[in-house]
N, C-alpha and C. Protein backbone atom coordinates (compact mmCIF):
# COMPACT_ATOMS: atom_id res chain seq x y z
N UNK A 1 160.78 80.73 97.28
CA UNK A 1 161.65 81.64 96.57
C UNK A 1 161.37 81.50 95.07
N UNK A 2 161.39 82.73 94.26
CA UNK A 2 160.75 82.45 92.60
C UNK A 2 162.18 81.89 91.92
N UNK A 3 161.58 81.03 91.24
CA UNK A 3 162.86 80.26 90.31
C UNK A 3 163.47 81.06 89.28
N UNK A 4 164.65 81.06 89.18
CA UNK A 4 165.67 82.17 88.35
C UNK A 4 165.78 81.67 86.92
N UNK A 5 165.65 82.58 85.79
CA UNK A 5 165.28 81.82 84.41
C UNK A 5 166.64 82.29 83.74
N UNK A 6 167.26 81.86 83.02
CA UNK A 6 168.33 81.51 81.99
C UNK A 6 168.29 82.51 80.96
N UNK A 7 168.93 84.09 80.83
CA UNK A 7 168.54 84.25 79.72
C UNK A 7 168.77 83.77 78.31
N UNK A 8 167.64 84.49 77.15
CA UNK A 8 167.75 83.89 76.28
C UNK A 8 168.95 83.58 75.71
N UNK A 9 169.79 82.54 74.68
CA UNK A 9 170.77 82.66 73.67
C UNK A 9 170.29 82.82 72.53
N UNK A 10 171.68 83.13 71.71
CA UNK A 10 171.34 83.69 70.37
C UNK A 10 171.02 82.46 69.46
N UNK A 11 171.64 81.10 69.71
CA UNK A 11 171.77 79.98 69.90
C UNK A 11 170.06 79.76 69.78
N UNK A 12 169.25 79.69 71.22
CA UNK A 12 168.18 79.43 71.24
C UNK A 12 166.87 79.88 70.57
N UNK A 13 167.56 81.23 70.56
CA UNK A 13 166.08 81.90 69.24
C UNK A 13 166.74 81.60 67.84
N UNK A 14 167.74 81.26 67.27
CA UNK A 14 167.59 80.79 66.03
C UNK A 14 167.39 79.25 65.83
N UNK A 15 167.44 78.56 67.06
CA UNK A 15 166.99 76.83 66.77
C UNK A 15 165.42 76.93 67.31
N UNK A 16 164.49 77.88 67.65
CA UNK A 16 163.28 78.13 67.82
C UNK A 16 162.45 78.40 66.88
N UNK A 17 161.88 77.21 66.55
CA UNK A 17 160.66 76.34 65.66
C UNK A 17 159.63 76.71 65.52
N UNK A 18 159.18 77.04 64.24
CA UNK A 18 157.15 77.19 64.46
C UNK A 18 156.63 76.28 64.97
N UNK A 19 155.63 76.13 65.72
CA UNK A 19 154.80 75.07 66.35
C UNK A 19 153.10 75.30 65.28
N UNK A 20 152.24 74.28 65.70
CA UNK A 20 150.77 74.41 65.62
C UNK A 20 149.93 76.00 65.49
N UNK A 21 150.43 76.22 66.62
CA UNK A 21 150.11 77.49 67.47
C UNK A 21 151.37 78.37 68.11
N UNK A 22 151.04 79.55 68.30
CA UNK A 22 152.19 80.60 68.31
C UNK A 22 152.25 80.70 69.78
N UNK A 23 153.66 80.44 70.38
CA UNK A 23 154.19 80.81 71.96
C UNK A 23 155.57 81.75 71.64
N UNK A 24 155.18 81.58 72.86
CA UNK A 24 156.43 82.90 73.83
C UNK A 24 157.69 82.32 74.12
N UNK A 25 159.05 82.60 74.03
CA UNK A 25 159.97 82.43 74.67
C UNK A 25 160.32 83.34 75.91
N UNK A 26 160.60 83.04 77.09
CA UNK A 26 160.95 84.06 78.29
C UNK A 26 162.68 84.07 78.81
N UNK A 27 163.20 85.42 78.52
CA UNK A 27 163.97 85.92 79.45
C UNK A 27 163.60 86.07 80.64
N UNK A 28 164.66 85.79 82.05
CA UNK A 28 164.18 86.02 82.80
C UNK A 28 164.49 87.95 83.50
N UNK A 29 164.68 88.71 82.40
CA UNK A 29 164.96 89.88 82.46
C UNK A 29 164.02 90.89 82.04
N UNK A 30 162.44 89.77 81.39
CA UNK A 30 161.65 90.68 80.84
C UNK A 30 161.37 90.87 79.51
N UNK A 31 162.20 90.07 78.60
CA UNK A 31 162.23 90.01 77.46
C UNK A 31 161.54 88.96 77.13
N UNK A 32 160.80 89.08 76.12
CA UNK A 32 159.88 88.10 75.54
C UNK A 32 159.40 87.83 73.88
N UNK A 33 160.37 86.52 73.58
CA UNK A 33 160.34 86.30 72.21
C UNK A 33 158.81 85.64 71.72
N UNK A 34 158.20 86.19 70.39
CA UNK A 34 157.01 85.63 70.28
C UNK A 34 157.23 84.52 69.57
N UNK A 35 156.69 83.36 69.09
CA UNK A 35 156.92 82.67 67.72
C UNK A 35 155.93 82.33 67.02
N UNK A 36 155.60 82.73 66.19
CA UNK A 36 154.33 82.59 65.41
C UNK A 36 154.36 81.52 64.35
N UNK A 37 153.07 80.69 64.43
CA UNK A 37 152.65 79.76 63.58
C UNK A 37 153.54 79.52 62.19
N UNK A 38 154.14 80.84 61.41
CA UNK A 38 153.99 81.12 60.62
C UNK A 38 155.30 81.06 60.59
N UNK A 39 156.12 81.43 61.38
CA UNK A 39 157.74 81.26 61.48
C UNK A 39 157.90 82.62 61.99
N UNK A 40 157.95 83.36 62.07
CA UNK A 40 158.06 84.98 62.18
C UNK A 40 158.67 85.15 63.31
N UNK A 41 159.40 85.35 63.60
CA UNK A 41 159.47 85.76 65.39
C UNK A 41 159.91 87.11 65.71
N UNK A 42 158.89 87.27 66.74
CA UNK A 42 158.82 89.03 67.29
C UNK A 42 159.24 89.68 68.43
């Protein structure tokens, strides 16, 4: 059975950090936060 994902909080994309390299945050509704190197998030 596919594992059920948490959607995002508002909470979680503003304590979401630039890293090295730029990742994704996932809703499990389809939504998908980017975070770029740079701080930016899309």
């Amino acid at each position: 059975m596919a594992r059920k994902t948490k959607p995002l909080t508002d909470t979680e994309i503003k304590a979401a950090k630039p890293k090295d390299a730029d990742y994704q945050l996932y809703d499990g509704d389809g939504l998908t936060l980017l975070i770029k190197a740079s701080g930016s998030k899309l």
